[in-house]
PDB file of N, CA and C in Angstrom:
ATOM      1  N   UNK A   1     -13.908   7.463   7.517  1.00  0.00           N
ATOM      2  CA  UNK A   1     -13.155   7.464   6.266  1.00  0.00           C
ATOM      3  C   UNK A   1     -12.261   6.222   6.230  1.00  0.00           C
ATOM      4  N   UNK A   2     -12.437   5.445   5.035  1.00  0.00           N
ATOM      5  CA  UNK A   2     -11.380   4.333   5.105  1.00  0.00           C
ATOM      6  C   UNK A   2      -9.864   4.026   4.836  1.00  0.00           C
ATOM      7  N   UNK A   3      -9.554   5.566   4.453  1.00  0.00           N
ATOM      8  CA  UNK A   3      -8.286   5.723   4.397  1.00  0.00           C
ATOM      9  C   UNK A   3      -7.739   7.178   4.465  1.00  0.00           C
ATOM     10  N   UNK A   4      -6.697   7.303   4.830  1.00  0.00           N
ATOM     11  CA  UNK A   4      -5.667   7.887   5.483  1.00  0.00           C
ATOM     12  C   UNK A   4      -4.774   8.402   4.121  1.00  0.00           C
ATOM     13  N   UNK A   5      -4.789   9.431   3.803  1.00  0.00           N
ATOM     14  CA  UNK A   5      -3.192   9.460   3.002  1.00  0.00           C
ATOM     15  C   UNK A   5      -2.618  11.001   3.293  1.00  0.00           C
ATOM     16  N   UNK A   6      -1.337  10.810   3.918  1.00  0.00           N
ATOM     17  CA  UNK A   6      -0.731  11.828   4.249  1.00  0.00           C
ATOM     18  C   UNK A   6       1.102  11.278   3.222  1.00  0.00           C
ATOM     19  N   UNK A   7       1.411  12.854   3.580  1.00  0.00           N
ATOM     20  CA  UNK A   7       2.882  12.884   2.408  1.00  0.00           C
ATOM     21  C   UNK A   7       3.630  12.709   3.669  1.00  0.00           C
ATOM     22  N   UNK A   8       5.172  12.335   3.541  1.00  0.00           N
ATOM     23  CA  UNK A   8       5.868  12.120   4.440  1.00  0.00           C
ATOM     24  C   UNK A   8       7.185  12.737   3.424  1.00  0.00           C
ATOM     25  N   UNK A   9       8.164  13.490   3.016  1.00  0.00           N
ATOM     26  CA  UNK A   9       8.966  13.991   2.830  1.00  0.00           C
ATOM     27  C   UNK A   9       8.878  13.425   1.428  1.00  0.00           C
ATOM     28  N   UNK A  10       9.302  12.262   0.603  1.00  0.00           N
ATOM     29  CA  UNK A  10       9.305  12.055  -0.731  1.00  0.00           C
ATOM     30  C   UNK A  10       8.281  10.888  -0.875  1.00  0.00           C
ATOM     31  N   UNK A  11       7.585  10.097   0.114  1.00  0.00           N
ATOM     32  CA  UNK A  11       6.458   9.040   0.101  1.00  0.00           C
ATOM     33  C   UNK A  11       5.393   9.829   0.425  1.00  0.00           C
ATOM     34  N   UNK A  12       4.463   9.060   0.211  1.00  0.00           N
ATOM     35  CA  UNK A  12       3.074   9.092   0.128  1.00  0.00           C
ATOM     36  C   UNK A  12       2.687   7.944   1.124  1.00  0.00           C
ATOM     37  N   UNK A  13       2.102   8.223   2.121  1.00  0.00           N
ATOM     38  CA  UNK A  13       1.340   6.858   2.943  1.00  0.00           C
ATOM     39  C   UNK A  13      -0.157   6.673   3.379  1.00  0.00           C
ATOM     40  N   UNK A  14      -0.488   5.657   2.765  1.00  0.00           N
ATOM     41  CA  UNK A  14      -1.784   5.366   2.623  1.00  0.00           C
ATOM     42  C   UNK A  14      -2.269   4.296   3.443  1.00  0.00           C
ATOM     43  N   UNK A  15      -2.659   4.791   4.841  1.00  0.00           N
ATOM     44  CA  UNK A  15      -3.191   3.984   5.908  1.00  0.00           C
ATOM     45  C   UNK A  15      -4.853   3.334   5.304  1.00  0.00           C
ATOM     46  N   UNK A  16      -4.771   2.155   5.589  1.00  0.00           N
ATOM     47  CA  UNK A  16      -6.302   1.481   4.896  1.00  0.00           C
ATOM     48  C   UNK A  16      -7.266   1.139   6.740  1.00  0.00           C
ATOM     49  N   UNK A  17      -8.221   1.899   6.901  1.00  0.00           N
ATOM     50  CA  UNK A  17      -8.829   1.179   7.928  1.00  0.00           C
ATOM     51  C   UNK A  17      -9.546   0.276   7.924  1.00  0.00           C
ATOM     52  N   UNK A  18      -9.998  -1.007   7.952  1.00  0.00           N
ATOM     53  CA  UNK A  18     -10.537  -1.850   7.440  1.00  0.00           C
ATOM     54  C   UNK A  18     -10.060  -3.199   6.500  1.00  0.00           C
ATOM     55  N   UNK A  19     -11.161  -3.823   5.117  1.00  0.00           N
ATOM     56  CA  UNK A  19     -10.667  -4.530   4.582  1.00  0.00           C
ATOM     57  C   UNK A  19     -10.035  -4.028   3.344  1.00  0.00           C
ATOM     58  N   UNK A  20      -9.324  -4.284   2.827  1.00  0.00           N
ATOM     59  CA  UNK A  20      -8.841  -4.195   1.607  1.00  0.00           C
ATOM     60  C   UNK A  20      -9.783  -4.637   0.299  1.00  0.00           C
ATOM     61  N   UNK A  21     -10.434  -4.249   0.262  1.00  0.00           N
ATOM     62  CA  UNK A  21     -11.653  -4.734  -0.389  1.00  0.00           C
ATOM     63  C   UNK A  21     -12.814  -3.846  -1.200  1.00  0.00           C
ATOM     64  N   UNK A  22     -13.151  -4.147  -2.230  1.00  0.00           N
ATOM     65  CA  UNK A  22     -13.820  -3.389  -2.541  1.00  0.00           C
ATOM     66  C   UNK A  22     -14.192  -1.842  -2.695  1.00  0.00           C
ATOM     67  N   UNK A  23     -14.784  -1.070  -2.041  1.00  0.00           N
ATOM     68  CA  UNK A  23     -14.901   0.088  -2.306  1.00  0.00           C
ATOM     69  C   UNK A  23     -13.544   0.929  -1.813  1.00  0.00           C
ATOM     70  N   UNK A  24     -12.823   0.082  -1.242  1.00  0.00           N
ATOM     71  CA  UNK A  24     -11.560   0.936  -0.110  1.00  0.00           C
ATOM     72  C   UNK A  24     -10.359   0.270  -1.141  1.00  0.00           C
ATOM     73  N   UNK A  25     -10.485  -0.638  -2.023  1.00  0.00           N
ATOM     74  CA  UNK A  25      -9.382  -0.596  -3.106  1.00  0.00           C
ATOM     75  C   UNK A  25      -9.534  -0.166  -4.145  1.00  0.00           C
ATOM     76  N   UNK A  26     -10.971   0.284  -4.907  1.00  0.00           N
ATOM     77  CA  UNK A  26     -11.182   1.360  -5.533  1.00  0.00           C
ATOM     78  C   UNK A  26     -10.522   2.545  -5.047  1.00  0.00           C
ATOM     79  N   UNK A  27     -11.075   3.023  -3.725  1.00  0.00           N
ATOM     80  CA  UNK A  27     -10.410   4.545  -3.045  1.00  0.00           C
ATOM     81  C   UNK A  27      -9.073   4.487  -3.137  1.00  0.00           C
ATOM     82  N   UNK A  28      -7.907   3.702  -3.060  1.00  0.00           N
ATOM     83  CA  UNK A  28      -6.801   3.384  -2.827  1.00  0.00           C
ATOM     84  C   UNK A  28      -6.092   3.421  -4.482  1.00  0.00           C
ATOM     85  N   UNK A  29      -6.585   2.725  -5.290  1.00  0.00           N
ATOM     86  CA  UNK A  29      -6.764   3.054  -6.605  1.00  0.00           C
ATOM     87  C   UNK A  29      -6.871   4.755  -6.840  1.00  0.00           C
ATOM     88  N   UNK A  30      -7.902   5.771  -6.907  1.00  0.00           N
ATOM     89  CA  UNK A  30      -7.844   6.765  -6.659  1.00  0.00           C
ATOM     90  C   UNK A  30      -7.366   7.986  -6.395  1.00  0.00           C
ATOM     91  N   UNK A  31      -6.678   7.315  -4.601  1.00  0.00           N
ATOM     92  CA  UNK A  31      -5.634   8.444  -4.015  1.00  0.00           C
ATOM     93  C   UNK A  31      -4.185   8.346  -4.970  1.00  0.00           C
ATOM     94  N   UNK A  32      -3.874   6.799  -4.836  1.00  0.00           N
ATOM     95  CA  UNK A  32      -2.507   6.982  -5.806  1.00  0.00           C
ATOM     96  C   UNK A  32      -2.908   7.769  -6.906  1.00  0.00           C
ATOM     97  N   UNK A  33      -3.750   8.016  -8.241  1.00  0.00           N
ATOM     98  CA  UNK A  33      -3.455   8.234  -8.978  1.00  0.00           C
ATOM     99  C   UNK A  33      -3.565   9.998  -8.661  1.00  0.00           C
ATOM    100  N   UNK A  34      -4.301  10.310  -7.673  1.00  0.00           N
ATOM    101  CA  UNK A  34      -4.566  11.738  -7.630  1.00  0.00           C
ATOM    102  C   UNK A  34      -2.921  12.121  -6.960  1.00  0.00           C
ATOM    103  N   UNK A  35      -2.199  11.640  -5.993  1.00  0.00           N
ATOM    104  CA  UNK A  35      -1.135  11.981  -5.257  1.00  0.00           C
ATOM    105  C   UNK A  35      -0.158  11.723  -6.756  1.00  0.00           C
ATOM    106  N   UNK A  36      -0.044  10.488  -7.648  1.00  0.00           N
ATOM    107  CA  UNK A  36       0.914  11.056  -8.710  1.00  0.00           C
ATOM    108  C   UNK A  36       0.322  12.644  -9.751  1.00  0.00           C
ATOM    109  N   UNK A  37      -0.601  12.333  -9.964  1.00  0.00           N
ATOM    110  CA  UNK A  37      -1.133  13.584 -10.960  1.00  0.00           C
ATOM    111  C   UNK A  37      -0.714  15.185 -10.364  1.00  0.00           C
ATOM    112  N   UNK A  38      -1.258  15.448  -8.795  1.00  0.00           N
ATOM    113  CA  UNK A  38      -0.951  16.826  -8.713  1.00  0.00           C
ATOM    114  C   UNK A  38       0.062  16.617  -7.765  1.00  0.00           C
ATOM    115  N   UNK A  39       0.954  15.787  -7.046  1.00  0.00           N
ATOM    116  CA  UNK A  39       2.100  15.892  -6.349  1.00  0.00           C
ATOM    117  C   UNK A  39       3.438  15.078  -6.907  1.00  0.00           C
ATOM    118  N   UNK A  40       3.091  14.575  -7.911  1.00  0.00           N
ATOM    119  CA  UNK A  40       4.468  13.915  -9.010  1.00  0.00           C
ATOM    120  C   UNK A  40       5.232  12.549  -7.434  1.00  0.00           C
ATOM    121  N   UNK A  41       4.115  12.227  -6.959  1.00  0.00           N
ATOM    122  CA  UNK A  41       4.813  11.087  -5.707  1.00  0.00           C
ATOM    123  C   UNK A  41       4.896   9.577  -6.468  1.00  0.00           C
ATOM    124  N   UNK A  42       6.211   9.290  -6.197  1.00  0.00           N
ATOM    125  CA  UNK A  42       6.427   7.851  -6.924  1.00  0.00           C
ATOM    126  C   UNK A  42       7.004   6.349  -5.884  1.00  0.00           C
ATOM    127  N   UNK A  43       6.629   7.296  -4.333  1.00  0.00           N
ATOM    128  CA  UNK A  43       6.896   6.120  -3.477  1.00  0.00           C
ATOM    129  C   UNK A  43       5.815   6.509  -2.356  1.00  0.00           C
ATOM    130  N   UNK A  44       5.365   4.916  -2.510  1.00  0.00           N
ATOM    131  CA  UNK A  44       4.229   4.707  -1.412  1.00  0.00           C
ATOM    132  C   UNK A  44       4.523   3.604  -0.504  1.00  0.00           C
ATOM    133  N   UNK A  45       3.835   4.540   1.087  1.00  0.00           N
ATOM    134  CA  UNK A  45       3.419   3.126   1.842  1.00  0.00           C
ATOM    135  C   UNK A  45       1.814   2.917   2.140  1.00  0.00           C
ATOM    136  N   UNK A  46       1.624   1.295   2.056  1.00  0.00           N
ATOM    137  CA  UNK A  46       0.480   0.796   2.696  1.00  0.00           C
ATOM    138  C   UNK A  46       0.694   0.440   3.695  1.00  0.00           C
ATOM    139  N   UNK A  47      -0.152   1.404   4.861  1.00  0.00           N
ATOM    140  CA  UNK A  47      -0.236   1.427   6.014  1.00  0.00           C
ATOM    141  C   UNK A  47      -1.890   0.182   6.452  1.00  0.00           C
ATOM    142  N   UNK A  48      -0.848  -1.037   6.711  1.00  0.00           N
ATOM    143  CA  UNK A  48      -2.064  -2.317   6.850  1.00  0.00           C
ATOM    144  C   UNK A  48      -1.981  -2.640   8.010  1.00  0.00           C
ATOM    145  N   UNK A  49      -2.098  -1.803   9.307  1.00  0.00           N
ATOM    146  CA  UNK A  49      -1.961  -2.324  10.652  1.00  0.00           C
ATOM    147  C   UNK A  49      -3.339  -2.271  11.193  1.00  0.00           C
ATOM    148  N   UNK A  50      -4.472  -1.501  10.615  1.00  0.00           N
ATOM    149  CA  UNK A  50      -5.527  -1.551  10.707  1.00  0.00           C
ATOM    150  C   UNK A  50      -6.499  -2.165  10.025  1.00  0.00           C
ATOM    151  N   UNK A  51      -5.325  -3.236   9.171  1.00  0.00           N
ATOM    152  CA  UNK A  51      -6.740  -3.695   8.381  1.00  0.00           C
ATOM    153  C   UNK A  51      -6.311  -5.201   8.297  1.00  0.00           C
ATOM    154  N   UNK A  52      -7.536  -6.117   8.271  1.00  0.00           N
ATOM    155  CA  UNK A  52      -7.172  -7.569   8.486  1.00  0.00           C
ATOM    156  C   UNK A  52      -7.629  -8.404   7.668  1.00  0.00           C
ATOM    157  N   UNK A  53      -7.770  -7.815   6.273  1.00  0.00           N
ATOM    158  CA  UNK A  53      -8.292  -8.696   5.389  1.00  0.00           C
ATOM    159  C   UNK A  53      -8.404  -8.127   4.142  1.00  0.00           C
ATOM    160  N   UNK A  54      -7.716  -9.154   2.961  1.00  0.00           N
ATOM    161  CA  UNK A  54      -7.285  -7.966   1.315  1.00  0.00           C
ATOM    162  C   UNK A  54      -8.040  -9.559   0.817  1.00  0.00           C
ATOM    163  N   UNK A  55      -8.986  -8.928  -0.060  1.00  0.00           N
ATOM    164  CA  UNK A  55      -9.510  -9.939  -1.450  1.00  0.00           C
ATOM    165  C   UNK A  55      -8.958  -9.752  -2.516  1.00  0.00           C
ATOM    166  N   UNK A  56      -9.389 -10.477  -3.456  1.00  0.00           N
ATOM    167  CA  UNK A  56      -8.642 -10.659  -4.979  1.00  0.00           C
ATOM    168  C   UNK A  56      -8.616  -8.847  -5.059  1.00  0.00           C
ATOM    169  N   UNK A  57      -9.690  -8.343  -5.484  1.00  0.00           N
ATOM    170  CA  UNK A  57      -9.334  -7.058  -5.781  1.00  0.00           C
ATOM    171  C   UNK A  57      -8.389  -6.204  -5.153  1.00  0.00           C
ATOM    172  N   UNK A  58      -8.451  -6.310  -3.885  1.00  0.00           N
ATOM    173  CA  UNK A  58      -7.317  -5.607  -3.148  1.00  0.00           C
ATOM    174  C   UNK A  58      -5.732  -5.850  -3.295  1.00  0.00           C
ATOM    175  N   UNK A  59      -5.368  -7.328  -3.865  1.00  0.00           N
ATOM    176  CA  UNK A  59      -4.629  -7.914  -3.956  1.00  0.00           C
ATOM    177  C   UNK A  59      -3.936  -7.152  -5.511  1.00  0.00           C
ATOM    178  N   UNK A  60      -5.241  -7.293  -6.298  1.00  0.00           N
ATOM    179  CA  UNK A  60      -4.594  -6.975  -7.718  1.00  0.00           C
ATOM    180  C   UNK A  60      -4.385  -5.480  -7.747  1.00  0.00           C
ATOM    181  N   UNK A  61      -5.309  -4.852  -6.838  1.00  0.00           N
ATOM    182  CA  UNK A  61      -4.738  -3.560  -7.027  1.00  0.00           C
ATOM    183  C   UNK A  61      -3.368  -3.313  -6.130  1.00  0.00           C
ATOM    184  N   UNK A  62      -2.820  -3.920  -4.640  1.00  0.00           N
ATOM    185  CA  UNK A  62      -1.604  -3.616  -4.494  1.00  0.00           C
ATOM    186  C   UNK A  62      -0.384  -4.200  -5.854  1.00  0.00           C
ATOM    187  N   UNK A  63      -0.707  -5.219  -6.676  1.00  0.00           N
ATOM    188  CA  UNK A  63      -0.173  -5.110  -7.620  1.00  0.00           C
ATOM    189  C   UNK A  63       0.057  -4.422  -8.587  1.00  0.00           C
ATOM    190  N   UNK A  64      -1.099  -3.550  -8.664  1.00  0.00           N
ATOM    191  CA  UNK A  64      -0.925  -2.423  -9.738  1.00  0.00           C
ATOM    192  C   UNK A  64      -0.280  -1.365  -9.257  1.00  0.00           C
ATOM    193  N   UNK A  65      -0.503  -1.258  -7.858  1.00  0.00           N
ATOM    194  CA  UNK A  65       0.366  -0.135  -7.291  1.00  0.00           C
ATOM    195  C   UNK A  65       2.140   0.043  -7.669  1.00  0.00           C
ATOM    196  N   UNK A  66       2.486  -1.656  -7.297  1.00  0.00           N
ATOM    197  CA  UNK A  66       3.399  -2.091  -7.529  1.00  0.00           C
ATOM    198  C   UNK A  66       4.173  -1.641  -8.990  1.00  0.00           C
ATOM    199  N   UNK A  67       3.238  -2.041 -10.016  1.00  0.00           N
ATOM    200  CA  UNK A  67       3.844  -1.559 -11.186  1.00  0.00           C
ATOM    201  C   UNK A  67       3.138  -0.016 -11.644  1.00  0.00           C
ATOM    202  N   UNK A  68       2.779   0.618 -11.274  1.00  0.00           N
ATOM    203  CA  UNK A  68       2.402   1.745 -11.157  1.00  0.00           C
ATOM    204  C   UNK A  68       4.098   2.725 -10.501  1.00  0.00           C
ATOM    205  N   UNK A  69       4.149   2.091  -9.735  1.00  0.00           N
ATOM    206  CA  UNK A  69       5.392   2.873  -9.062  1.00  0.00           C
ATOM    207  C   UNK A  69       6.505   2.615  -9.587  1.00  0.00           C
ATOM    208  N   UNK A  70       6.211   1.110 -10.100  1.00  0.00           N
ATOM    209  CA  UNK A  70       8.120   0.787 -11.050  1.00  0.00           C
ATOM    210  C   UNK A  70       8.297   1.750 -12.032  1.00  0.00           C
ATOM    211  N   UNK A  71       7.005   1.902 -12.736  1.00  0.00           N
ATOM    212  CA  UNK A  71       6.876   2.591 -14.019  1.00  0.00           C
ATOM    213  C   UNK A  71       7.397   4.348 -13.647  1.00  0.00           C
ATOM    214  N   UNK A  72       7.442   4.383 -12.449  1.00  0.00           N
ATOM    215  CA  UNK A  72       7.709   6.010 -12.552  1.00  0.00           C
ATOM    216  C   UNK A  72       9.076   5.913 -11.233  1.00  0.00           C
ATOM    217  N   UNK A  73       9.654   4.961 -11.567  1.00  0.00           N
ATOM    218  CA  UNK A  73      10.968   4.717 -10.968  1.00  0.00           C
ATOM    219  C   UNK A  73      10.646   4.976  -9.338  1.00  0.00           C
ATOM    220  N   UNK A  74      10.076   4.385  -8.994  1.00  0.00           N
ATOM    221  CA  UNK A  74       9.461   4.558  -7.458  1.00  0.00           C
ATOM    222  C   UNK A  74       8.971   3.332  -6.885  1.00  0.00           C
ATOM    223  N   UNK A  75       8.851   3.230  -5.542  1.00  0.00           N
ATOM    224  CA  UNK A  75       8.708   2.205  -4.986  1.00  0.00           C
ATOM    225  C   UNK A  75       7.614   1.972  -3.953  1.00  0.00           C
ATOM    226  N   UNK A  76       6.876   0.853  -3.376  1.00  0.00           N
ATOM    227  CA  UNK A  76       5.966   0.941  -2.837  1.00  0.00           C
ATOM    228  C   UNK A  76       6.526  -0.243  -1.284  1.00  0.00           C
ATOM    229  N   UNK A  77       5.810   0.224  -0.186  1.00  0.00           N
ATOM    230  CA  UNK A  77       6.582  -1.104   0.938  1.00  0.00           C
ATOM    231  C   UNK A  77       5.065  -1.084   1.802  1.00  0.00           C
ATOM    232  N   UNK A  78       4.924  -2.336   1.787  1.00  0.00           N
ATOM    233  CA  UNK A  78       3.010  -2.535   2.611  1.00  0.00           C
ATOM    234  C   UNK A  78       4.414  -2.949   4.238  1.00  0.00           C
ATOM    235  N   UNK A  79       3.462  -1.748   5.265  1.00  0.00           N
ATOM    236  CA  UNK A  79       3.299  -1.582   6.836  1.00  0.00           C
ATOM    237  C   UNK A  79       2.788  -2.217   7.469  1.00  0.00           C
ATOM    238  N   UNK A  80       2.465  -2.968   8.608  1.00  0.00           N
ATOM    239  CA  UNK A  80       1.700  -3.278   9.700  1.00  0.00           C
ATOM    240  C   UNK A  80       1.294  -4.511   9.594  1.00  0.00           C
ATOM    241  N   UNK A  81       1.595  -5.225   8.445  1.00  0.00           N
ATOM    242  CA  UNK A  81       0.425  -6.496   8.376  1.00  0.00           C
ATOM    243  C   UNK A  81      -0.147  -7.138   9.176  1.00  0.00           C
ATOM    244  N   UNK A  82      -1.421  -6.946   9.531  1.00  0.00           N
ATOM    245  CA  UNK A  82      -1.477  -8.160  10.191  1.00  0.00           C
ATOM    246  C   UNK A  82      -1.210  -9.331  10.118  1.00  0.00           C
ATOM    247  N   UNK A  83      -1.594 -10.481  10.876  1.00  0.00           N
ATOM    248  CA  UNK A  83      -1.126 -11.974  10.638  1.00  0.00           C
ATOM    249  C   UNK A  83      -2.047 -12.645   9.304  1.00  0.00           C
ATOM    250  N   UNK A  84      -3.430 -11.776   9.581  1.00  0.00           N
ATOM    251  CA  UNK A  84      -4.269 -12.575   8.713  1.00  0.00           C
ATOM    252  C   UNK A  84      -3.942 -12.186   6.954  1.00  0.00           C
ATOM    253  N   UNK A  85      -3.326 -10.868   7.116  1.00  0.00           N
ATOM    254  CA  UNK A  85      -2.939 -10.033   5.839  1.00  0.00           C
ATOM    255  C   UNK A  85      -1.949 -10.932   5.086  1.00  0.00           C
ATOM    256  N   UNK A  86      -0.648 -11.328   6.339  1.00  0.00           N
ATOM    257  CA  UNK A  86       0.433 -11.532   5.943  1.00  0.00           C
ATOM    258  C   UNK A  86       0.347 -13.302   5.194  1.00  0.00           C
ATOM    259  N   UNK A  87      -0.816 -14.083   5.933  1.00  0.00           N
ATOM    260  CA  UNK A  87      -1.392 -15.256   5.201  1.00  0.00           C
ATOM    261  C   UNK A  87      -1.801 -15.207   4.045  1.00  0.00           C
ATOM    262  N   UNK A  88      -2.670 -14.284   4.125  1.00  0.00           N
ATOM    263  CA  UNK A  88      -3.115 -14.273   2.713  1.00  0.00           C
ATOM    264  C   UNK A  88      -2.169 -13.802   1.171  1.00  0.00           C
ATOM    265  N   UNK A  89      -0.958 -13.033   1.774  1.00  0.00           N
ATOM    266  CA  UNK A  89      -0.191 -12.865   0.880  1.00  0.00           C
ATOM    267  C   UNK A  89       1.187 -14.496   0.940  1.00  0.00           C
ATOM    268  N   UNK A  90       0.545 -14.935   1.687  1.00  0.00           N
ATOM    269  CA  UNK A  90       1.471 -16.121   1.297  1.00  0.00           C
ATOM    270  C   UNK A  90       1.397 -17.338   1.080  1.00  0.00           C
ATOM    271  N   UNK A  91      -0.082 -17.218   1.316  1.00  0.00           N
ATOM    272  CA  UNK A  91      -1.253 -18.435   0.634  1.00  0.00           C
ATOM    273  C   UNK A  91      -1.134 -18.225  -0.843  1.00  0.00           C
ATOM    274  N   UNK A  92      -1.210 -16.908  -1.246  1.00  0.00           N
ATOM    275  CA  UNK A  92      -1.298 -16.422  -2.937  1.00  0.00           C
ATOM    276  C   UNK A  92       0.073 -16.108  -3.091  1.00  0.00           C
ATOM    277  N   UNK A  93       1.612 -16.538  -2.762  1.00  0.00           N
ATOM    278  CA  UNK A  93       2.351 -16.345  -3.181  1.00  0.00           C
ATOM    279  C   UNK A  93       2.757 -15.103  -3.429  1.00  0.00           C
ATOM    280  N   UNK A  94       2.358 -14.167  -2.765  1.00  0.00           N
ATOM    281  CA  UNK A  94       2.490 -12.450  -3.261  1.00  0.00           C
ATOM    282  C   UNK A  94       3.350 -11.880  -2.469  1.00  0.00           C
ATOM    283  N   UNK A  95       3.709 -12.380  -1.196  1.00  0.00           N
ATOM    284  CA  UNK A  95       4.290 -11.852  -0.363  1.00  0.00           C
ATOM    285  C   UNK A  95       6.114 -11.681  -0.734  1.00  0.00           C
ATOM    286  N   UNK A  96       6.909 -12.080  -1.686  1.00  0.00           N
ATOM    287  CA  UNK A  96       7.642 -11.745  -1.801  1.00  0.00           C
ATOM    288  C   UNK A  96       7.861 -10.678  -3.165  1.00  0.00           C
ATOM    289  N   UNK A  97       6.666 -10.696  -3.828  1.00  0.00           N
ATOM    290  CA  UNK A  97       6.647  -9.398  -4.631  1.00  0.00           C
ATOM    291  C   UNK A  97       6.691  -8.110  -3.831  1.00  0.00           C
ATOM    292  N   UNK A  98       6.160  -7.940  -2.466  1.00  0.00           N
ATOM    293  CA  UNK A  98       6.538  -6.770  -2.191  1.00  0.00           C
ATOM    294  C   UNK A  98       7.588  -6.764  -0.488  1.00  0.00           C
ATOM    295  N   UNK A  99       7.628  -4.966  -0.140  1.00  0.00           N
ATOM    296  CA  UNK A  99       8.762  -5.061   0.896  1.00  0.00           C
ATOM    297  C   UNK A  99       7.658  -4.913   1.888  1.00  0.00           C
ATOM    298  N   UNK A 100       8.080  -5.330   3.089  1.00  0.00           N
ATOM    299  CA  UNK A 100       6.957  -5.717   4.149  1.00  0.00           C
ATOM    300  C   UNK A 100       7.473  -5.435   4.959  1.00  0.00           C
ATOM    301  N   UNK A 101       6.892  -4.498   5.877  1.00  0.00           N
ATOM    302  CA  UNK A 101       7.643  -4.275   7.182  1.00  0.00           C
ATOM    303  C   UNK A 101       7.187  -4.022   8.387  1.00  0.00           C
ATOM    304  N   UNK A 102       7.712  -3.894   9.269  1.00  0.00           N
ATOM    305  CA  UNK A 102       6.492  -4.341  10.755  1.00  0.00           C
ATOM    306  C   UNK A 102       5.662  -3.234  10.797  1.00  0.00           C
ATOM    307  N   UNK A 103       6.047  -2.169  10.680  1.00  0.00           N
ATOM    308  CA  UNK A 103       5.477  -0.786  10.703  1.00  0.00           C
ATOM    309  C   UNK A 103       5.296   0.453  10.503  1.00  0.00           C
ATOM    310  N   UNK A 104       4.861   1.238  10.613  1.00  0.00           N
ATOM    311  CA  UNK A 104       5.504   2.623   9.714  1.00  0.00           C
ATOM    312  C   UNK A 104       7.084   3.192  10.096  1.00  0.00           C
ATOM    313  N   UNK A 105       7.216   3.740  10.653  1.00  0.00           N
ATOM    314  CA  UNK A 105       8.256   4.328  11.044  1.00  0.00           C
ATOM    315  C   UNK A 105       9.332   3.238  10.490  1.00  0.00           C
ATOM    316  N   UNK A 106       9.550   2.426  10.686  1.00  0.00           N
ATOM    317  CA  UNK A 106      10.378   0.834   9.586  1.00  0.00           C
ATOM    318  C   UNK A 106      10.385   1.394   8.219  1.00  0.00           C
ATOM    319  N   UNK A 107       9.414   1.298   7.420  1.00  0.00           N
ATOM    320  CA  UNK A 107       8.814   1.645   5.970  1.00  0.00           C
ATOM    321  C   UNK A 107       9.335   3.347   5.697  1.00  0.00           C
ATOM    322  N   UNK A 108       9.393   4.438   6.754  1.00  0.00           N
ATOM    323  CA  UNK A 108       9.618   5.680   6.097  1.00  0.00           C
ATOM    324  C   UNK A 108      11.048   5.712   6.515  1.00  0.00           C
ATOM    325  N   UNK A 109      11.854   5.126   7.034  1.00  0.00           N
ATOM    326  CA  UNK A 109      13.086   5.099   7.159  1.00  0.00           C
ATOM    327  C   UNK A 109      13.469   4.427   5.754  1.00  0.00           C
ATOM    328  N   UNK A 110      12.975   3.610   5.394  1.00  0.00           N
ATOM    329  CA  UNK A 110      13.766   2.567   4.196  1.00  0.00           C
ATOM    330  C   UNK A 110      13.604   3.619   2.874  1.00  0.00           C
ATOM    331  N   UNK A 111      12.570   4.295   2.941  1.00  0.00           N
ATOM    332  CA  UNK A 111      12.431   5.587   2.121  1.00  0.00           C
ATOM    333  C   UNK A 111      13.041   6.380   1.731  1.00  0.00           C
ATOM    334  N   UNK A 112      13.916   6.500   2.542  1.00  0.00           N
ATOM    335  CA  UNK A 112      15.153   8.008   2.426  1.00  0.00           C
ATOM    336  C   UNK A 112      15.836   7.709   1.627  1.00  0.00           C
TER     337      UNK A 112
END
């Protein structure tokens, strides 16, 4: 399975195994909208310690996540990055649109 989503007290965290890409940012697409629809969750983490590589699509959908969550007064913080993750969000300038943090337990503390 390429992703992970478990609730953590008022977040939602969505571990990605793999790339960020394609059929696993569709799925990711998906879980958010199913975790807002029947659990009313308006803060997410992307759990990216397992995954080492986000394409355009993956990219635009953590953006949509992004405003997906503003829109319902909630917030989103990408976990684990790898190095190659954390390039690519700063090759494309994206990396200061979101909160980034070394790892989970980092990310569900900032939550509370």
């Amino acid at each position: 399975m390429p992703l992970r989503c478990e609730r953590y007290e008022q977040a939602c965290v969505i571990g990605v195994d793999g790339e960020l890409a394609g059929e696993n940012a569709a799925a990711l697409r998906a879980a958010v909208e199913r975790q807002i629809e029947e659990h009313h969750v308006a803060h997410f983490v992307v759990d990216l310690e397992n995954s080492d590589f986000i394409d355009s699509e993956g990219l635009e959908t953590l953006l949509w996540l992004k405003r997906r969550c503003e829109a319902l007064f909630g917030q989103v913080q990408l976990a684990g990055l790898q190095d190659n993750c954390r390039k690519i969000l700063q090759i494309t300038r994206l990396e200061p649109c979101f909160q980034c943090q070394r790892d989970l337990p980092s990310a569900l503390r900032l939550m509370r």
